[in-house]
PDB file of N, CA and C in Angstrom:
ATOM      1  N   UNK A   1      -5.264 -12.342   5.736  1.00  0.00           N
ATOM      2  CA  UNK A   1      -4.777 -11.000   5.444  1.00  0.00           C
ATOM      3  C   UNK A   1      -3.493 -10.705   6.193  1.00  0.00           C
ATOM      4  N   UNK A   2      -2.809 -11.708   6.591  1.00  0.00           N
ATOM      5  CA  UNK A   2      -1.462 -11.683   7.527  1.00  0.00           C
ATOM      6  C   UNK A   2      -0.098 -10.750   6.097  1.00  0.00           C
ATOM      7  N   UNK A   3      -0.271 -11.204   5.152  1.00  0.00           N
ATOM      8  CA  UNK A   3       0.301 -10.372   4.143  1.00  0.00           C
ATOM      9  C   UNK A   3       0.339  -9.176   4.107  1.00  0.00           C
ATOM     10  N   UNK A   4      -0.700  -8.761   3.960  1.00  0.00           N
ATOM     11  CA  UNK A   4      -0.782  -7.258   3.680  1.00  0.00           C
ATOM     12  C   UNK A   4      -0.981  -6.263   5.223  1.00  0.00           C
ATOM     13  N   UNK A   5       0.598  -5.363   4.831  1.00  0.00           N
ATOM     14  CA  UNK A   5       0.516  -4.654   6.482  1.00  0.00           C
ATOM     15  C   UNK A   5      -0.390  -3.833   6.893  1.00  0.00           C
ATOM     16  N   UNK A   6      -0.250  -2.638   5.417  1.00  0.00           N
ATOM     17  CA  UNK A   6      -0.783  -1.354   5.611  1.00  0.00           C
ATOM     18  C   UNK A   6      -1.224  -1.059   4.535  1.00  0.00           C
ATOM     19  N   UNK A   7      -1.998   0.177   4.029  1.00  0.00           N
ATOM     20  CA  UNK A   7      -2.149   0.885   2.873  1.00  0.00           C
ATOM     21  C   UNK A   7      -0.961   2.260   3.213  1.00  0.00           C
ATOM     22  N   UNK A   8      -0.358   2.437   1.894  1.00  0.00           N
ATOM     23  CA  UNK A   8       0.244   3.888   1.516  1.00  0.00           C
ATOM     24  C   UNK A   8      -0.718   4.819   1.533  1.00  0.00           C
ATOM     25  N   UNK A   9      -0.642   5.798   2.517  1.00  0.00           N
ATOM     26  CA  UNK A   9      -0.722   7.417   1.275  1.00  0.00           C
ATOM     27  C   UNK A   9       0.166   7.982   1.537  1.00  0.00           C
ATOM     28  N   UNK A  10       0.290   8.538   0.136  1.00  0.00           N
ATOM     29  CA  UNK A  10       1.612   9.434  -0.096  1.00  0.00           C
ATOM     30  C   UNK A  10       0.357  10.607  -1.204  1.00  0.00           C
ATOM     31  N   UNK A  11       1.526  11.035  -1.972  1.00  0.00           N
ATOM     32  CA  UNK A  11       0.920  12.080  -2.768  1.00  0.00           C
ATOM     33  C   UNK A  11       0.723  10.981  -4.130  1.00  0.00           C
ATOM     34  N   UNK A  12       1.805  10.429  -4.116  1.00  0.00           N
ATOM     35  CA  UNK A  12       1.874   9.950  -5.545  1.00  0.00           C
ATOM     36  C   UNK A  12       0.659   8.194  -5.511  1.00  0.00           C
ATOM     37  N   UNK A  13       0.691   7.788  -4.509  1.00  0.00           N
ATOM     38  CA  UNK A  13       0.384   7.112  -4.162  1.00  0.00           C
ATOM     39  C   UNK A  13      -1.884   7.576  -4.296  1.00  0.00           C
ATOM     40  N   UNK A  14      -2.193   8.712  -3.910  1.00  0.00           N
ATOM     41  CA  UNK A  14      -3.134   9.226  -4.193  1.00  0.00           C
ATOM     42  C   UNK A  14      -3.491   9.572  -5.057  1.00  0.00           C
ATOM     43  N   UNK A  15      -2.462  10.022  -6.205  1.00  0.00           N
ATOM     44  CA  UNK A  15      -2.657  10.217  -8.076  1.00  0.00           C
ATOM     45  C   UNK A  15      -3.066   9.397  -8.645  1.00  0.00           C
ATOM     46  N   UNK A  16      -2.130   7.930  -8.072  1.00  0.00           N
ATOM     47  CA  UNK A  16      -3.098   6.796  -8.701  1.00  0.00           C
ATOM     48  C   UNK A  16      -3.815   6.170  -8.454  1.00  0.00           C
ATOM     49  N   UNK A  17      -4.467   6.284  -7.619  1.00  0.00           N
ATOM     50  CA  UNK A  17      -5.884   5.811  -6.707  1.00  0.00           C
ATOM     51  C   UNK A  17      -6.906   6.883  -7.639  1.00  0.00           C
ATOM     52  N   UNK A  18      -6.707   8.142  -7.746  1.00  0.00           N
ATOM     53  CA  UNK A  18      -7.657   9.413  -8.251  1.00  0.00           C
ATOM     54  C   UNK A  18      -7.902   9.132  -9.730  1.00  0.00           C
ATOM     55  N   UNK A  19      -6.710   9.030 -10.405  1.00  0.00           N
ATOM     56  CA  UNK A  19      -6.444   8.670 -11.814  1.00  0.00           C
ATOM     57  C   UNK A  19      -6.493   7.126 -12.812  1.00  0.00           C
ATOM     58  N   UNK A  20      -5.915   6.298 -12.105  1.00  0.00           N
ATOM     59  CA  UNK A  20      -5.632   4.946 -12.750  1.00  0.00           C
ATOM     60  C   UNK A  20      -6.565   4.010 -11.877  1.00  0.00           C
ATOM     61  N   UNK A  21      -7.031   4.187 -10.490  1.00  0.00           N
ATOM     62  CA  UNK A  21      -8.312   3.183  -9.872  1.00  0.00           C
ATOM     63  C   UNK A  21      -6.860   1.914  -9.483  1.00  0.00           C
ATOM     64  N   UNK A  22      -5.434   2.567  -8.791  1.00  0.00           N
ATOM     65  CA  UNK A  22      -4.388   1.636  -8.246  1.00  0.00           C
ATOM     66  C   UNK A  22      -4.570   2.354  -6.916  1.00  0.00           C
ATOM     67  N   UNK A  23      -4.444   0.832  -6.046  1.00  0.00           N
ATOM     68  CA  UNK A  23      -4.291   1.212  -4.763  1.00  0.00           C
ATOM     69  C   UNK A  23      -3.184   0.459  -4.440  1.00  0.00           C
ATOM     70  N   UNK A  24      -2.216   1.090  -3.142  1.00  0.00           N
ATOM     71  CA  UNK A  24      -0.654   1.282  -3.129  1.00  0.00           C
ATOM     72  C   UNK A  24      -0.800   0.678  -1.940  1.00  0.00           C
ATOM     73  N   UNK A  25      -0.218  -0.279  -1.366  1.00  0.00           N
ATOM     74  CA  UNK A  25      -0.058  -0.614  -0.132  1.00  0.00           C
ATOM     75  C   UNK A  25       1.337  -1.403   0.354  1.00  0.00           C
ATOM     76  N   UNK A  26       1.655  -2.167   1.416  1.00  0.00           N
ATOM     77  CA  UNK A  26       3.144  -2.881   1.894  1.00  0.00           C
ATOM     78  C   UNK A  26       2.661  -4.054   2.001  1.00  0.00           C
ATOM     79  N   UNK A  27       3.740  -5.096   1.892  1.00  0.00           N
ATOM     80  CA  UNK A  27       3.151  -5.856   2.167  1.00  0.00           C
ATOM     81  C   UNK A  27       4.385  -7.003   2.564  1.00  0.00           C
ATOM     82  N   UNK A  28       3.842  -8.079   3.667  1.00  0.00           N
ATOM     83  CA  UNK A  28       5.348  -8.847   3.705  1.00  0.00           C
ATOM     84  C   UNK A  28       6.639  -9.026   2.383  1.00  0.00           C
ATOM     85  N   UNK A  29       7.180  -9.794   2.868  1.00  0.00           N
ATOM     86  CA  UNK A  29       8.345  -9.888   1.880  1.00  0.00           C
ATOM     87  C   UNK A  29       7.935 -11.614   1.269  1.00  0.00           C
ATOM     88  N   UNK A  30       7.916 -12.255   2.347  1.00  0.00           N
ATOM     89  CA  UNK A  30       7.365 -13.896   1.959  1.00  0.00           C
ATOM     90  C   UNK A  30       6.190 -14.044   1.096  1.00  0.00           C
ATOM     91  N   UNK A  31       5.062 -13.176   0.922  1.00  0.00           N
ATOM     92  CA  UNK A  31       4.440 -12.881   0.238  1.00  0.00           C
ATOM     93  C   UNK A  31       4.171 -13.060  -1.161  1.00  0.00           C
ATOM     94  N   UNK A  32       3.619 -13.601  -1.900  1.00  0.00           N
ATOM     95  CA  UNK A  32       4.018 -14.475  -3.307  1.00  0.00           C
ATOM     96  C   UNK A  32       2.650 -13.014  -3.797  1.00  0.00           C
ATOM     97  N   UNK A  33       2.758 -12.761  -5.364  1.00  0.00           N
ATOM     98  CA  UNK A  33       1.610 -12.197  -5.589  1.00  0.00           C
ATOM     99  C   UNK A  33       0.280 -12.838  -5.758  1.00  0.00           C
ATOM    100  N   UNK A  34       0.622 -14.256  -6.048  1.00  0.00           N
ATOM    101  CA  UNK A  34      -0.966 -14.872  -6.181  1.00  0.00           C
ATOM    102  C   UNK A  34      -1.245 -14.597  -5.014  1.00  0.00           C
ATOM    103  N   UNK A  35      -1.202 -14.781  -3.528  1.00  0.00           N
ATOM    104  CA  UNK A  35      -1.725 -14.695  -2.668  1.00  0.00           C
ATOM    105  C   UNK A  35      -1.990 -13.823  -2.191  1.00  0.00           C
ATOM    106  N   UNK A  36      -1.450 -12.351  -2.656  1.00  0.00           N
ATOM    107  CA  UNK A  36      -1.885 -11.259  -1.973  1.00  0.00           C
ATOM    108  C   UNK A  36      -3.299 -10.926  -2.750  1.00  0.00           C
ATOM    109  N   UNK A  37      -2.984 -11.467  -4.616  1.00  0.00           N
ATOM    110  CA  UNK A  37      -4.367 -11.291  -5.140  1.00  0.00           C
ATOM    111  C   UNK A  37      -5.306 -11.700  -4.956  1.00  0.00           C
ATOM    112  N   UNK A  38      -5.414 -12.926  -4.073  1.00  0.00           N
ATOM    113  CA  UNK A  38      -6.323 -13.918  -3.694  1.00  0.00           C
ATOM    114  C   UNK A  38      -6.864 -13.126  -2.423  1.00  0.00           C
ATOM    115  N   UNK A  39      -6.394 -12.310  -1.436  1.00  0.00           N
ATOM    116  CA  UNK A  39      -5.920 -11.809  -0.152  1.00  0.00           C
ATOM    117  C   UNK A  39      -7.133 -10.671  -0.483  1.00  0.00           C
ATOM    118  N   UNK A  40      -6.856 -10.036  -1.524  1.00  0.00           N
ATOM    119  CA  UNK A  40      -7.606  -8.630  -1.695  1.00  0.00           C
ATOM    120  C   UNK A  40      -9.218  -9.075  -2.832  1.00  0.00           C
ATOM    121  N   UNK A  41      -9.001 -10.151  -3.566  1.00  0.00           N
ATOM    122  CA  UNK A  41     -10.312  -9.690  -4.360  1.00  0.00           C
ATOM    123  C   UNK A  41     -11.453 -10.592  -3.014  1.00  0.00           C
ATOM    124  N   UNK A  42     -10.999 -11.686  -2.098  1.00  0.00           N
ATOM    125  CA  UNK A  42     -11.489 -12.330  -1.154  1.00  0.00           C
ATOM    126  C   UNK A  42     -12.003 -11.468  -0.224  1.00  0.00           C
ATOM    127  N   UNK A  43     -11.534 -10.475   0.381  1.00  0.00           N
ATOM    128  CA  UNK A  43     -11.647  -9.681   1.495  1.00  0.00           C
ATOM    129  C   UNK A  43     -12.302  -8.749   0.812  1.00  0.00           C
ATOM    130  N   UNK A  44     -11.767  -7.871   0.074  1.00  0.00           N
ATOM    131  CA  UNK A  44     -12.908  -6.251  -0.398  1.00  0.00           C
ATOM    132  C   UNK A  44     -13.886  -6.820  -1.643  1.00  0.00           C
ATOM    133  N   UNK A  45     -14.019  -8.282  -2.326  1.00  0.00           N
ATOM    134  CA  UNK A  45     -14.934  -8.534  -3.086  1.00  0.00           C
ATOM    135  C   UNK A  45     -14.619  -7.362  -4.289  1.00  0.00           C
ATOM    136  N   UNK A  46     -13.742  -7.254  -4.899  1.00  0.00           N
ATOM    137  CA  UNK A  46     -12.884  -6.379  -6.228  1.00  0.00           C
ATOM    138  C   UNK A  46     -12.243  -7.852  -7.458  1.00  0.00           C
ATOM    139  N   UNK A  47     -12.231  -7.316  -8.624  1.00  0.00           N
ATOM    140  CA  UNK A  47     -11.952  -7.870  -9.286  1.00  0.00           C
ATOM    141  C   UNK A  47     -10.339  -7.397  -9.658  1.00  0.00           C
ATOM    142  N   UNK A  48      -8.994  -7.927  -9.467  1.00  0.00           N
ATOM    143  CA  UNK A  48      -7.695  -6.932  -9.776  1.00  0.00           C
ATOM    144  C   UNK A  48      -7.092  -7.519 -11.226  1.00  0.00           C
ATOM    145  N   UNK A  49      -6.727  -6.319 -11.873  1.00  0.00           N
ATOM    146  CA  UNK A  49      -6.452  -6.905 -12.824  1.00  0.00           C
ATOM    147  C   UNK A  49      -4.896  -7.360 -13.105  1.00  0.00           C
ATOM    148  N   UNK A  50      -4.556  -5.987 -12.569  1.00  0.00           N
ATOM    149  CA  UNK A  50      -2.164  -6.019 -12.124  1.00  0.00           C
ATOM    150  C   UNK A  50      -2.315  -5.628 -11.060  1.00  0.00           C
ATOM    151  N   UNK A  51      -0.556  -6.636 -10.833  1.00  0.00           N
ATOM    152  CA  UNK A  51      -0.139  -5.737  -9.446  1.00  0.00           C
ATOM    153  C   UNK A  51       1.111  -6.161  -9.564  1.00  0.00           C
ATOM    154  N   UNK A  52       1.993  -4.657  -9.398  1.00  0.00           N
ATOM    155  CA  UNK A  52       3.053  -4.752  -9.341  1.00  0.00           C
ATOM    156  C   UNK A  52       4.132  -4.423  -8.245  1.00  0.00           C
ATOM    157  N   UNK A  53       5.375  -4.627  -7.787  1.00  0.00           N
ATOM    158  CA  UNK A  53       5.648  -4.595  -6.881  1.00  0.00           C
ATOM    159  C   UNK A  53       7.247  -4.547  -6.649  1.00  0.00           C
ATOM    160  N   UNK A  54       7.395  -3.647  -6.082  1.00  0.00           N
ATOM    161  CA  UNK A  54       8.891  -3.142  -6.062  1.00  0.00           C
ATOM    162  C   UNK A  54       9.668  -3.173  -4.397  1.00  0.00           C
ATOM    163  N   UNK A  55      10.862  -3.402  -3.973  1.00  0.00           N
ATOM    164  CA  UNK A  55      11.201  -3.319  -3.066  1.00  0.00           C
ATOM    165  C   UNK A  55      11.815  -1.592  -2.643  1.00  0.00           C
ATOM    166  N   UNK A  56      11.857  -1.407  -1.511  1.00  0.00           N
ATOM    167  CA  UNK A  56      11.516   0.227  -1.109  1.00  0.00           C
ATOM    168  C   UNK A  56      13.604   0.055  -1.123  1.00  0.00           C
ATOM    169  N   UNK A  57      13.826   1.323  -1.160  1.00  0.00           N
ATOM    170  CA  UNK A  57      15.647   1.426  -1.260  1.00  0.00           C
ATOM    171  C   UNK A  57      16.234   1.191   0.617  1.00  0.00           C
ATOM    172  N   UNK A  58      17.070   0.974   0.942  1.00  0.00           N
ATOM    173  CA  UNK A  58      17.438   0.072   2.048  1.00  0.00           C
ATOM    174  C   UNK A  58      17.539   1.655   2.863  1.00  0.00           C
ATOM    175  N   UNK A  59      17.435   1.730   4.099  1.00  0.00           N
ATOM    176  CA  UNK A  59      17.818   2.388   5.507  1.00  0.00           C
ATOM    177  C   UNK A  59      19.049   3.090   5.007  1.00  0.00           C
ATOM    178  N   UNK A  60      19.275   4.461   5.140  1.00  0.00           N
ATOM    179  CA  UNK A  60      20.253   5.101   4.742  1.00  0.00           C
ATOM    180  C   UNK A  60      21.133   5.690   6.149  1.00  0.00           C
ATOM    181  N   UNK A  61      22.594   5.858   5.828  1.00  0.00           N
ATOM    182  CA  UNK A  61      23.189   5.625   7.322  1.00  0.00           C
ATOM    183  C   UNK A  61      24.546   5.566   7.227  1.00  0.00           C
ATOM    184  N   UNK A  62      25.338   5.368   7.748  1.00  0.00           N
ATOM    185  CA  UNK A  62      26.949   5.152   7.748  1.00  0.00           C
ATOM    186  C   UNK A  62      27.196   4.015   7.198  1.00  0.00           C
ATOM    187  N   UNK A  63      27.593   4.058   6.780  1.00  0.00           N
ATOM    188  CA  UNK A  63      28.232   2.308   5.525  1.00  0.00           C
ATOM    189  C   UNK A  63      29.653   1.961   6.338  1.00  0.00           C
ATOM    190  N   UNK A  64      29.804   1.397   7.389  1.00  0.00           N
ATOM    191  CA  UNK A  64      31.478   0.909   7.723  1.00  0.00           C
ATOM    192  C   UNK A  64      31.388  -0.715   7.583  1.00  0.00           C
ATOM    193  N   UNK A  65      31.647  -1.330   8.600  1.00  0.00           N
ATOM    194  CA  UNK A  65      32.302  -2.858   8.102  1.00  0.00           C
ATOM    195  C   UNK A  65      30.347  -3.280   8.572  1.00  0.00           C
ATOM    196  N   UNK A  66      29.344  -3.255   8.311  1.00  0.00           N
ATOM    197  CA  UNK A  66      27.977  -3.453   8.421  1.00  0.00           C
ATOM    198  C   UNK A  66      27.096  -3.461   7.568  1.00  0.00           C
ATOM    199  N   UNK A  67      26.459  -4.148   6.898  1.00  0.00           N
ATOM    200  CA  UNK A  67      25.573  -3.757   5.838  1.00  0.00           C
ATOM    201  C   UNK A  67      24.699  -2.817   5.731  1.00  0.00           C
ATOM    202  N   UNK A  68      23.853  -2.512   4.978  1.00  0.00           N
ATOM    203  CA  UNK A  68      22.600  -1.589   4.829  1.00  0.00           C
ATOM    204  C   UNK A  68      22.000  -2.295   5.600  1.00  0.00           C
ATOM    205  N   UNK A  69      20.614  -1.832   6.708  1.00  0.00           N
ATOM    206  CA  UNK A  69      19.186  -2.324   6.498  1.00  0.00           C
ATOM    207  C   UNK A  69      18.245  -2.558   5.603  1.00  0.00           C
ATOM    208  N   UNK A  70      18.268  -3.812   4.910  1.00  0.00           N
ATOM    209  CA  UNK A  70      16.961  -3.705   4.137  1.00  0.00           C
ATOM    210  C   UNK A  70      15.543  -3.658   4.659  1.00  0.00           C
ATOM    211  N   UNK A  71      14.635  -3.588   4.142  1.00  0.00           N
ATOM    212  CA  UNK A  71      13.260  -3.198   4.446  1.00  0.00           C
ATOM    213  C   UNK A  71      12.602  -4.604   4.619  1.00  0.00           C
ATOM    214  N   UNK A  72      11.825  -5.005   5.651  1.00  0.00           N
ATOM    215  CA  UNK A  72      11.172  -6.130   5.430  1.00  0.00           C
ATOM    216  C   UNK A  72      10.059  -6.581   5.452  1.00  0.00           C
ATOM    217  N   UNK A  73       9.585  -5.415   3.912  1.00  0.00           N
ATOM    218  CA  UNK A  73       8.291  -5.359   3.122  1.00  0.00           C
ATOM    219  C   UNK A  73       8.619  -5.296   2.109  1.00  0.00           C
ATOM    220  N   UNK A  74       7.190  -4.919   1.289  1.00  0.00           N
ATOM    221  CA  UNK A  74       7.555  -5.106  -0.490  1.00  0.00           C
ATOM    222  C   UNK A  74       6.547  -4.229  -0.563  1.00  0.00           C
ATOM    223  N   UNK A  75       6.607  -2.986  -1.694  1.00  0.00           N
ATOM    224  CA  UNK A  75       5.303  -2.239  -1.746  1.00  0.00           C
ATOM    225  C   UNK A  75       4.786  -2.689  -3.060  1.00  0.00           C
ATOM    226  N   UNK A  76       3.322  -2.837  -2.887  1.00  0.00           N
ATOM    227  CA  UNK A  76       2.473  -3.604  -4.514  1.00  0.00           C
ATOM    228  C   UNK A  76       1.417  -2.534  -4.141  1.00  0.00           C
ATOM    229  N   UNK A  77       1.731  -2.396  -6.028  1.00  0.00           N
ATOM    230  CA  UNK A  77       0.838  -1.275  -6.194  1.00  0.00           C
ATOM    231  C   UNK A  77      -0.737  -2.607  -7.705  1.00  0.00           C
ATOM    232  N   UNK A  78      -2.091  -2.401  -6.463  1.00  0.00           N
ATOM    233  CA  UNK A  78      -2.771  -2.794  -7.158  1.00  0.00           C
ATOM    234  C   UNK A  78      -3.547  -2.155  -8.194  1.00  0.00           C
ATOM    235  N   UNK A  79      -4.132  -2.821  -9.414  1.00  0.00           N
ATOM    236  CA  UNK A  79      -4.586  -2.383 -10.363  1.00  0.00           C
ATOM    237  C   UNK A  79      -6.192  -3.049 -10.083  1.00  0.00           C
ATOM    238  N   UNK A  80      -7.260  -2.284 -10.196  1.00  0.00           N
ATOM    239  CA  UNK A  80      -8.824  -2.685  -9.901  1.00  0.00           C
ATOM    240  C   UNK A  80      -9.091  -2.446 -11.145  1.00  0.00           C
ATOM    241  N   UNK A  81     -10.289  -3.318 -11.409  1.00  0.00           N
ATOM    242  CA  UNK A  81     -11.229  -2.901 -12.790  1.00  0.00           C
ATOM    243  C   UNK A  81     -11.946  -1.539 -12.707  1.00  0.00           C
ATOM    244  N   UNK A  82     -12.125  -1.364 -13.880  1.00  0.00           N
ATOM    245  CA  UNK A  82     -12.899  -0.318 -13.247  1.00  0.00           C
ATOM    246  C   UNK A  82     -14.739  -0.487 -12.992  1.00  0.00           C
ATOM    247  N   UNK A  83     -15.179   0.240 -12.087  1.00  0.00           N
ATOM    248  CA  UNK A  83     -16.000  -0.018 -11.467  1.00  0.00           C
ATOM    249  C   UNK A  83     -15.815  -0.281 -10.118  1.00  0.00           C
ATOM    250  N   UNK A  84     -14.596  -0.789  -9.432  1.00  0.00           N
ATOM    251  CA  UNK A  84     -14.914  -1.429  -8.812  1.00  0.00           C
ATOM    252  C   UNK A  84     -13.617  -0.445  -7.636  1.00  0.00           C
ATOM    253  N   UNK A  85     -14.004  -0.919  -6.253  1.00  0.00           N
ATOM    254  CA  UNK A  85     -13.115   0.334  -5.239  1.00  0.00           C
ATOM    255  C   UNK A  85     -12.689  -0.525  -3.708  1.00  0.00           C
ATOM    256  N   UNK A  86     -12.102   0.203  -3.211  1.00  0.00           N
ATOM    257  CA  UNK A  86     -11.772  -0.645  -1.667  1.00  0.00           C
ATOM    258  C   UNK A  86     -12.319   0.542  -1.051  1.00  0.00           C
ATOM    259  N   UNK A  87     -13.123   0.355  -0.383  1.00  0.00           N
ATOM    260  CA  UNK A  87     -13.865   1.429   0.702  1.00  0.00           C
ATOM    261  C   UNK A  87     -12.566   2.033   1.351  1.00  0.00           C
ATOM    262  N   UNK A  88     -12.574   3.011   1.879  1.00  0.00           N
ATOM    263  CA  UNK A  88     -11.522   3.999   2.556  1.00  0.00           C
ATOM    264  C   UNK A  88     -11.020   3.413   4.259  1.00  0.00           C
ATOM    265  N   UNK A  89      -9.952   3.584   4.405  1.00  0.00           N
ATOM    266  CA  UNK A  89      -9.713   3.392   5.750  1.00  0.00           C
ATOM    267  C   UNK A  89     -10.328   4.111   6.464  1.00  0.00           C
ATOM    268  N   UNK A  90     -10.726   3.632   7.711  1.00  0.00           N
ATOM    269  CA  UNK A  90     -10.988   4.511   8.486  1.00  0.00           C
ATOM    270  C   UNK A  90      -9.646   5.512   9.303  1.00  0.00           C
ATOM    271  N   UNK A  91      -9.493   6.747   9.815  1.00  0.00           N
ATOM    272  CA  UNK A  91      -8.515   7.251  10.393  1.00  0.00           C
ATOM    273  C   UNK A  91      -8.659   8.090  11.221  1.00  0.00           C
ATOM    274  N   UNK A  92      -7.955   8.183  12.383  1.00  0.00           N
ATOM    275  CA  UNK A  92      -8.606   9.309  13.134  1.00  0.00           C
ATOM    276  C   UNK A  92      -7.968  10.917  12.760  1.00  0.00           C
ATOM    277  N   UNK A  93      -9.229  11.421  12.245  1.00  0.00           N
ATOM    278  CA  UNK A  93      -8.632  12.533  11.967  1.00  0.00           C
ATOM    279  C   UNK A  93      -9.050  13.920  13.334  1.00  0.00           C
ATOM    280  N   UNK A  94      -8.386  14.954  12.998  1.00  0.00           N
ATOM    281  CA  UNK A  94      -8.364  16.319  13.867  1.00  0.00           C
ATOM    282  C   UNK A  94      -9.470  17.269  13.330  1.00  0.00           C
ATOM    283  N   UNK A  95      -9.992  17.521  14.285  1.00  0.00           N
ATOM    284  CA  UNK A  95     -11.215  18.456  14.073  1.00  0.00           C
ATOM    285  C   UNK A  95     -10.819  19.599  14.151  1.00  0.00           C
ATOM    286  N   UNK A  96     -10.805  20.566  12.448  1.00  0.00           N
ATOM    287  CA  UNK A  96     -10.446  21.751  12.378  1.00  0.00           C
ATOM    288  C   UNK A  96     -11.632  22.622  12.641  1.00  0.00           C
ATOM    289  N   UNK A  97     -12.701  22.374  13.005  1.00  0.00           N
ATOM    290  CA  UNK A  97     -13.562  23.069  12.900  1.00  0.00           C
ATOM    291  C   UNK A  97     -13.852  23.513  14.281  1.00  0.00           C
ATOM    292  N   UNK A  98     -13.037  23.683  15.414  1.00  0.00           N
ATOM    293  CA  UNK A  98     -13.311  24.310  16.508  1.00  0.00           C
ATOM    294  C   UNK A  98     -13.214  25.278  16.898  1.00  0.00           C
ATOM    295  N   UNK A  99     -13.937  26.060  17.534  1.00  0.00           N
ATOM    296  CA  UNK A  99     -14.582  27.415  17.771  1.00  0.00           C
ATOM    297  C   UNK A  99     -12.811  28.166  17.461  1.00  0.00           C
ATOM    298  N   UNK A 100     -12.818  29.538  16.565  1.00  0.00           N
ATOM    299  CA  UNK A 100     -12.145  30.307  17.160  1.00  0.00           C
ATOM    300  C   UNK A 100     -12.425  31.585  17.552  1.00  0.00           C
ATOM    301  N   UNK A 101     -11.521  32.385  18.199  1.00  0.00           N
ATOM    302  CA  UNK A 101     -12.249  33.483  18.618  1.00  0.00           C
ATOM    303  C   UNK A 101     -10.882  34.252  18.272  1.00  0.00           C
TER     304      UNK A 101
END
């Protein structure tokens, strides 16, 4: 699982997890897609059907005699059968529920 960095959430990134059963994540750049597919149905036991994958737009900034930063990830957005899910990250979240007065 050295491939895959992180999972996304974003907003849009949560539409299609809610709606289409795609989960959005980063992932190296060396990264071939057979292996990330191999990476994810191996590890969460999911069947994927697409996955597609776009590079994020470069570090925005002063342009003089220096190039852009490019990004050195790739975001793939997976496609699951349906039926089938990646259990949730765990995260530490903030407890709104403390006393107020």
């Amino acid at each position: 699982m050295d491939g895959i960095k992180y999972a996304v959430v974003t907003e849009k990134s949560v539409k299609l997890l809610v709606g289409k059963n795609q989960y959005t994540s980063n992932v190296e750049t060396g990264s071939t897609r057979t292996e990330i597919k191999h990476w994810v149905e191996l590890f969460f036991g999911v069947k994927v059907i697409a996955m597609n994958s776009h590079r994020l737009p470069a570090k925005g900034g002063p342009i003089r005699r220096h190039r852009r930063q490019t990004r050195h990830y790739r975001r793939m957005i997976i496609t699951l059968q349906p039926g089938y899910s990646i259990p949730p990250l765990l995260m530490k979240e903030k407890s709104f529920n403390q006393n107020t007065e």
